[in-house]
Protein backbone atom coordinates (compact mmCIF):
# COMPACT_ATOMS: atom_id res chain seq x y z
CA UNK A 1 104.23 -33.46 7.88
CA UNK A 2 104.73 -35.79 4.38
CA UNK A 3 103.60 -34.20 1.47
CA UNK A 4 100.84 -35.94 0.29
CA UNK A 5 101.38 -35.65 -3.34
CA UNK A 6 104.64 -37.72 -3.41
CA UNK A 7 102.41 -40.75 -2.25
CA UNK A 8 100.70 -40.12 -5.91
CA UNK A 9 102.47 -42.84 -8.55
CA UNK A 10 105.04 -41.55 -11.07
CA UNK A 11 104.20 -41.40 -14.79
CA UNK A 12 106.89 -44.14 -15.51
CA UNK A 13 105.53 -46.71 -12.63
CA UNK A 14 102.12 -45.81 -13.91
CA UNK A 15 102.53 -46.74 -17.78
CA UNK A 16 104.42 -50.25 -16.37
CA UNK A 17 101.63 -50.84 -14.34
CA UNK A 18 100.16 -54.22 -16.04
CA UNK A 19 96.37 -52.70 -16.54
CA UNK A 20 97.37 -49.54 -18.03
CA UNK A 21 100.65 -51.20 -20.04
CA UNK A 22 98.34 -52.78 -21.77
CA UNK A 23 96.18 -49.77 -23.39
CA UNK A 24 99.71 -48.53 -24.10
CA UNK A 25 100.02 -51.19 -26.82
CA UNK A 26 96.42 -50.64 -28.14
CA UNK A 27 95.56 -47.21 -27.30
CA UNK A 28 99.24 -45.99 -28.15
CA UNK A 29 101.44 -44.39 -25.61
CA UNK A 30 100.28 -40.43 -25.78
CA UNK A 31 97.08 -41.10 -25.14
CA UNK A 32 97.39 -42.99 -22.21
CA UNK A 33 100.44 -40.46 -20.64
CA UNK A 34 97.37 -37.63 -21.01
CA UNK A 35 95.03 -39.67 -19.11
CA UNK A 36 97.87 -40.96 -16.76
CA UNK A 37 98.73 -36.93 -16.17
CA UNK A 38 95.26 -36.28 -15.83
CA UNK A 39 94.52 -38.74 -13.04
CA UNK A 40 97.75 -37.12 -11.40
CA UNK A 41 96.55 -33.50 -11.71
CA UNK A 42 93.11 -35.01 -10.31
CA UNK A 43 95.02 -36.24 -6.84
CA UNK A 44 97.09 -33.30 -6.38
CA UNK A 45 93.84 -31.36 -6.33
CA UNK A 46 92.29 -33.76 -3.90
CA UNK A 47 89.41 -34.92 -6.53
CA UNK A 48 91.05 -38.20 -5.93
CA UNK A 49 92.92 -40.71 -3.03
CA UNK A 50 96.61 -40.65 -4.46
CA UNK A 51 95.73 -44.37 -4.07
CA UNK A 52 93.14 -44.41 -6.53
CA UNK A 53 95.32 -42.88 -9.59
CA UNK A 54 95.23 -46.22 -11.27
CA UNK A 55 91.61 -46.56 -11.40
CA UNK A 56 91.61 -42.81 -12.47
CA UNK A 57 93.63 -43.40 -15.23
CA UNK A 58 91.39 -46.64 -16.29
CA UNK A 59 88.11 -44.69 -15.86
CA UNK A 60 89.52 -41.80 -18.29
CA UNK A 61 90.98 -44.53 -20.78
CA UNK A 62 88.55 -44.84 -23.95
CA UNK A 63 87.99 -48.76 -24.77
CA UNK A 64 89.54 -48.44 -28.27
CA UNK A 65 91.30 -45.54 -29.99
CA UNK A 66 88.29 -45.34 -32.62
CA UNK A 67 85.98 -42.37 -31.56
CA UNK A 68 82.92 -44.43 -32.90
CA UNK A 69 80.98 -46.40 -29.81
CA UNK A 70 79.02 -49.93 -30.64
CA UNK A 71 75.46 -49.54 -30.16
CA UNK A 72 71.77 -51.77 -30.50
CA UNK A 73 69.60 -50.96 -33.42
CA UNK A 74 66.75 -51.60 -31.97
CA UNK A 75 64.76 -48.75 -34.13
CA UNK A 76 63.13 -50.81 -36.65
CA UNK A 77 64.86 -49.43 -39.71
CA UNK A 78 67.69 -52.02 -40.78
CA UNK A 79 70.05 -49.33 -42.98
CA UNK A 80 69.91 -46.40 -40.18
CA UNK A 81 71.97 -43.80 -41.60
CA UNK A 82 72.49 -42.31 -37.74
CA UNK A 83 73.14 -45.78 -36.54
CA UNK A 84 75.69 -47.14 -38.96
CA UNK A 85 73.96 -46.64 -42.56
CA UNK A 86 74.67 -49.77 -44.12
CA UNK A 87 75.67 -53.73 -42.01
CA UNK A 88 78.87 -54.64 -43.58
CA UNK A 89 78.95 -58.10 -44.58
CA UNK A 90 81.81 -60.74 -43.86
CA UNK A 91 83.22 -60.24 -46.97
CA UNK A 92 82.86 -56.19 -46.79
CA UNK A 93 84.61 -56.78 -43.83
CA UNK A 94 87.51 -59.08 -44.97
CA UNK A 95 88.18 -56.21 -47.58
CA UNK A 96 88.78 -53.41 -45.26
CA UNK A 97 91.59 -55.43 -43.84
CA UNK A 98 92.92 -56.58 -47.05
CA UNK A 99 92.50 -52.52 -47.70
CA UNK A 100 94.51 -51.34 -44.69
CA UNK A 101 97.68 -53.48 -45.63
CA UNK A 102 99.89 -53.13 -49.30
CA UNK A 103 97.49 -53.86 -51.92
CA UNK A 104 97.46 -53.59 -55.76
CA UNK A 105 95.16 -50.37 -55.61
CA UNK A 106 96.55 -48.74 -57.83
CA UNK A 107 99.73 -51.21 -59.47
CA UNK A 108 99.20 -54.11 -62.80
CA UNK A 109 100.74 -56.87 -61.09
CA UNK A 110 100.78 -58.56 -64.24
CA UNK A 111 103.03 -55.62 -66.43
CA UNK A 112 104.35 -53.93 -63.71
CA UNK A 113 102.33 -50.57 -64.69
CA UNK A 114 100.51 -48.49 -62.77
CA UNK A 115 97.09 -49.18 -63.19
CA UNK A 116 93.67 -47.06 -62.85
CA UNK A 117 92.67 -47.31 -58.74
CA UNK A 118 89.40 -49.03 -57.77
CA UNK A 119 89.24 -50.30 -61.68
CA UNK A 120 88.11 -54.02 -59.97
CA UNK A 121 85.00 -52.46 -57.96
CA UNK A 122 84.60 -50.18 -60.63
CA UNK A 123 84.53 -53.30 -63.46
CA UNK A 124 82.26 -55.39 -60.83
CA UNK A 125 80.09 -52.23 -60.76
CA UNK A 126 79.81 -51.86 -64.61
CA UNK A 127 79.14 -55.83 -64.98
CA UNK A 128 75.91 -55.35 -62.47
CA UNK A 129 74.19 -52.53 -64.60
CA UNK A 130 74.95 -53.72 -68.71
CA UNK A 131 72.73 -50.88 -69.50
CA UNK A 132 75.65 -48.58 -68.87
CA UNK A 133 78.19 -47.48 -71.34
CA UNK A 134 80.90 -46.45 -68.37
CA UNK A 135 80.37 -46.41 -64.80
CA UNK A 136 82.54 -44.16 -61.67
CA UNK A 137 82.38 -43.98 -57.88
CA UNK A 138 82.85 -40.83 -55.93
CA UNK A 139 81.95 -39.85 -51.95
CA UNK A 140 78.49 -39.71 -52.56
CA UNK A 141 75.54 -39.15 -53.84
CA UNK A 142 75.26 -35.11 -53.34
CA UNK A 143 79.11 -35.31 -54.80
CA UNK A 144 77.97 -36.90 -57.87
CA UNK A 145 75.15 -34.59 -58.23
CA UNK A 146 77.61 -31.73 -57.28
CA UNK A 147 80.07 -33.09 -60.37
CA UNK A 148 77.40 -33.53 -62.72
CA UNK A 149 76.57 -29.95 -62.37
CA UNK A 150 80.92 -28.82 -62.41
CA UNK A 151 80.68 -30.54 -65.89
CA UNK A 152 77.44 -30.62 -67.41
CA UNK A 153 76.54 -27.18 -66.27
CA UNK A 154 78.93 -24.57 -65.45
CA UNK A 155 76.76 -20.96 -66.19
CA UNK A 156 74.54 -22.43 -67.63
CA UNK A 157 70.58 -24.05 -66.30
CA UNK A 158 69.34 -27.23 -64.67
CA UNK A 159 65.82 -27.41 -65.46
CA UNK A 160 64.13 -29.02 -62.17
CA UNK A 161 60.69 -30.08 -61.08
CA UNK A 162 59.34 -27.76 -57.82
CA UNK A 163 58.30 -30.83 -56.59
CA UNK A 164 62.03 -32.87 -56.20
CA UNK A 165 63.92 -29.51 -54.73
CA UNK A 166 64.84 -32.33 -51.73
CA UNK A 167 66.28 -31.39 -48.27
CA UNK A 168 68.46 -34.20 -47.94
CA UNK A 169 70.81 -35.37 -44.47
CA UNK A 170 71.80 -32.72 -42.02
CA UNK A 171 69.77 -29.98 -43.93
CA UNK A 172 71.91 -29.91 -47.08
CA UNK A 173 69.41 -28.66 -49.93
CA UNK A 174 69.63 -30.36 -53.44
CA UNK A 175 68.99 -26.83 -55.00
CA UNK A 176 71.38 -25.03 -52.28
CA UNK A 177 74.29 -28.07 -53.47
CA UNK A 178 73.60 -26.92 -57.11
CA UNK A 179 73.91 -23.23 -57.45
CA UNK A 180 77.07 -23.55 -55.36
CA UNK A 181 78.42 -24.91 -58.66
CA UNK A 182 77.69 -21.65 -60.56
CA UNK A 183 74.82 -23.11 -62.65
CA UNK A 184 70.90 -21.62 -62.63
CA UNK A 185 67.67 -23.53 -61.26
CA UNK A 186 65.25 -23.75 -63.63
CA UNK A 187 62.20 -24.25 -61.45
CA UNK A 188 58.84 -26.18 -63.39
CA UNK A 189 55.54 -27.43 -62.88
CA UNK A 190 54.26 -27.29 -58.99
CA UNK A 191 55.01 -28.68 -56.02
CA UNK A 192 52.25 -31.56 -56.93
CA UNK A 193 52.40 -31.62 -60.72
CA UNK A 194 54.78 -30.97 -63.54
CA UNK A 195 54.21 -32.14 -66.88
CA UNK A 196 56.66 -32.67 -70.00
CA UNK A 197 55.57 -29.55 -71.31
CA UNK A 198 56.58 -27.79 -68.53
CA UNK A 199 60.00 -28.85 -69.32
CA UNK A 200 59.66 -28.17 -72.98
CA UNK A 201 58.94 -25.03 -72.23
CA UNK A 202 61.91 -24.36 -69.86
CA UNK A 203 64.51 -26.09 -71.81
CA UNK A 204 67.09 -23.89 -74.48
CA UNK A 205 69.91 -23.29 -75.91
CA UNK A 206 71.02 -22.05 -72.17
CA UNK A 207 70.15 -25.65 -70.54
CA UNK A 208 73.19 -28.00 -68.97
CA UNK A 209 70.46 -30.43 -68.24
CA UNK A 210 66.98 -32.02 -67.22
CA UNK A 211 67.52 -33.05 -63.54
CA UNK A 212 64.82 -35.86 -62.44
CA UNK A 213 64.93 -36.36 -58.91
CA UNK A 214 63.67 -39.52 -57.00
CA UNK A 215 61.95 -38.37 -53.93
CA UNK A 216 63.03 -41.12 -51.47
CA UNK A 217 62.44 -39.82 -47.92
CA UNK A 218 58.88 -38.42 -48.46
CA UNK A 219 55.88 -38.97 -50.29
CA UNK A 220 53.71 -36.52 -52.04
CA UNK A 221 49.81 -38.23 -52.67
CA UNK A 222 46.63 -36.92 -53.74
CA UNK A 223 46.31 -35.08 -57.25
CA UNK A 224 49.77 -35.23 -58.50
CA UNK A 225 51.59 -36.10 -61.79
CA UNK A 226 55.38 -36.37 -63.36
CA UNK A 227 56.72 -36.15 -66.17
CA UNK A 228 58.49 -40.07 -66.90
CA UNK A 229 62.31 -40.69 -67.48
CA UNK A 230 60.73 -41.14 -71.10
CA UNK A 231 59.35 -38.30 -72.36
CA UNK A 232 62.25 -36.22 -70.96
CA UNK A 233 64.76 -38.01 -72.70
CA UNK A 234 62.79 -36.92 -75.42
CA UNK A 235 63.42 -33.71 -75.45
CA UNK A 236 67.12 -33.32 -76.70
CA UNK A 237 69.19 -32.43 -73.76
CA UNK A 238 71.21 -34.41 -71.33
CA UNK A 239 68.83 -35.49 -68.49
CA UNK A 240 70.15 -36.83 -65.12
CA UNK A 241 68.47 -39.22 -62.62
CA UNK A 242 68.87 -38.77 -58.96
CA UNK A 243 67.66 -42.59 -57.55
CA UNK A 244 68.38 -42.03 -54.21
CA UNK A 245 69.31 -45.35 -52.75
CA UNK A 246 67.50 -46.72 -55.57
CA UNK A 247 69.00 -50.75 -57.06
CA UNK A 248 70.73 -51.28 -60.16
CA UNK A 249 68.43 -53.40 -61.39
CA UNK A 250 64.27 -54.16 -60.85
CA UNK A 251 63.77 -56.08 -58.33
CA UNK A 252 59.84 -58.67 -57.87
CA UNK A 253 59.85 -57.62 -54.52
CA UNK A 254 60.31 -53.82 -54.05
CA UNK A 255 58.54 -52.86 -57.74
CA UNK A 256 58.41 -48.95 -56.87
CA UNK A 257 62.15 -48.90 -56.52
CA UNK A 258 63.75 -46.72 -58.96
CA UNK A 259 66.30 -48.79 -60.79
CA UNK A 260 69.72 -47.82 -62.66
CA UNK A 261 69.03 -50.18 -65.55
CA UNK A 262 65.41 -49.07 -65.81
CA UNK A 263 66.27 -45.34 -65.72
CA UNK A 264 69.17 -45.35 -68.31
CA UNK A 265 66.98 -47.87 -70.92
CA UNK A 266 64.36 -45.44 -70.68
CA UNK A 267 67.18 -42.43 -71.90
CA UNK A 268 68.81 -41.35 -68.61
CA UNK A 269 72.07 -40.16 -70.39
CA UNK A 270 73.33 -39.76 -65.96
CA UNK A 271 72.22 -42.09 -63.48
CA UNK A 272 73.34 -41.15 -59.70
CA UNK A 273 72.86 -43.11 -56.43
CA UNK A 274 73.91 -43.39 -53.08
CA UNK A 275 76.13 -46.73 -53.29
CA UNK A 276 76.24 -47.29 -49.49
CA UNK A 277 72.89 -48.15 -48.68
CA UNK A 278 72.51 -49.94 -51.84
CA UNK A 279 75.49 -51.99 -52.36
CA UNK A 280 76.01 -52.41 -48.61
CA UNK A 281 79.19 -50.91 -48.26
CA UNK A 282 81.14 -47.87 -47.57
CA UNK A 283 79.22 -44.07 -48.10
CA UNK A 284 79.76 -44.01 -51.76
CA UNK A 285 77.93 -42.12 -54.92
CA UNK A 286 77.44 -43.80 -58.18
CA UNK A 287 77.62 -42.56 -61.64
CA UNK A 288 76.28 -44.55 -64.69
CA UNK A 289 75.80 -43.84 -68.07
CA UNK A 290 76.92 -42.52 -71.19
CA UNK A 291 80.81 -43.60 -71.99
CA UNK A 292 81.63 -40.00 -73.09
CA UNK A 293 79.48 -38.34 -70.51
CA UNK A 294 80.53 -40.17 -67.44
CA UNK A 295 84.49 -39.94 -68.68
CA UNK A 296 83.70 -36.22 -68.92
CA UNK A 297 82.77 -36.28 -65.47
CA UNK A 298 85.93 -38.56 -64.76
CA UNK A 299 88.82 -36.10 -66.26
CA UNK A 300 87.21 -32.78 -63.96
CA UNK A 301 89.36 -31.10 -62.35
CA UNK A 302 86.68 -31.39 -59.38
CA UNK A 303 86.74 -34.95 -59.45
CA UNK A 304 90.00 -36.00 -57.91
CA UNK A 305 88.26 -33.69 -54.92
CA UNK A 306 85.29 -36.03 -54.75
């Protein structure tokens, strides 16, 4: 009697069969051998007619060689951050393929010199928000909070509101991020109000910095207060903004938007943000501010890392 697995088609006839040479080319050629050998395996254990190996290998073929699958956003919320975060535009678009070839990332084409990487987003970045003296990108926005507290705060206190301890994405904790640094919480006020004395009365000699925290997933209503960007900025010590999202500049139509400009006019000597949702781009955090500050937070060691 024939031995039925030498009806089932060799690896070489399958990957020059015309529907599967063609997910060679796309796919590249491991991944389709490992689907071609598992269609094999699959019709020497009978799973499969040794005449169907060729739709076997098809069905186990993914339809790109990206693990991410298209989807509708039919939820509502525009910038989903499970869905997507942030549309890229045409022009986003255009750059990430201008990106993946030889560029002048990091090269003067003019002198000949290297050249600081990203300094054209980074000089289109500082042009949008005047209001600050010097202006870098890192991952995002819990990596420039994480850097600000590397630099600004090693040992030593951030002075925080009770009521902006956030949970942001995937249950990463804004005061969990922070004392992984090595600096102190300095917990003030209440859950529903904190005052400027209460940070008066927190702040020393032993204080990195004010942290103000922009609570942008939830709302707390009712009898409440804050202390403004303001009056903290008043009190002597470095204070850094958290705006979430946030825009770099007002904006007539969303008024209760915390703003970059806004928050470093009224003394922010820090201003962070998540540059993704707000620029419309790539997962990205912002850092604006002071020139000697935000350089600071430029030359740590930490910073290549982020």
């Amino acid at each position: 009697m024939p031995d039925p697995r030498r009806a089932i088609p060799r690896t070489d006839a399958l990957l020059a069969e015309p529907r599967i040479a063609k997910f060679a080319e796309t796919l590249g050629r491991d991944l389709v051998k490992a689907a071609i050998q598992a269609a094999q395996q699959a019709a020497r254990a009978g799973e499969i007619a040794p005449g169907d190996v060729v739709d076997g290998v098809l069905a186990r073929l993914p339809a790109s060689a990206a693990s991410l699958r298209p989807v509708i956003n039919a939820t509502g919320v525009v910038v989903h951050t499970n869905l997507g975060r942030a549309p890229l535009s045409a022009a986003a678009l255009d750059a990430l393929v201008a990106a993946g070839g030889a560029t002048d990332v990091e090269f003067d084409l003019a002198t000949g010199e290297r050249a600081r990487r990203g300094r054209g987003a980074l000089a289109a970045l500082a042009a949008a928000v005047p209001a600050a003296g010097a202006v870098h990108v890192v991952n995002n926005n819990a990596a420039a909070l994480l850097l600000c507290a590397l630099a600004l705060a090693p040992g030593r206190e951030i002075v925080v509101s009770r009521g902006e301890l956030v949970e942001i994405g995937d249950g990463f904790r804004i005061p969990d991020l922070l004392a992984s640094t090595g600096a102190r919480l300095r917990e003030v006020g209440t859950t529903n109000r904190t005052s400027v004395r209460d940070y008066a009365d927190a702040v020393g000699p032993d204080t990195g910095f004010v942290l103000k925290v922009h609570p942008s997933n939830y709302r707390v209503a009712g009898f409440t207060s804050e202390a403004a960007l303001s009056e903290l900025a008043g009190l002597g010590m470095p204070v850094v903004a958290d705006i979430g999202s946030g825009l770099l500049a007002p904006h007539p139509l969303l008024p209760d938007e915390p703003d970059a400009t806004s928050a470093l006019r009224a003394g922010a000597t820090v201003v962070t943000a998540s540059g993704d949702k707000l620029l419309g781009g790539p997962q990205a955090g912002l850092l604006l501010g002071d020139a000697d500050v935000v350089e600071r937070l430029r030359r740590h060691p930490a910073a290549r890392a982020l």
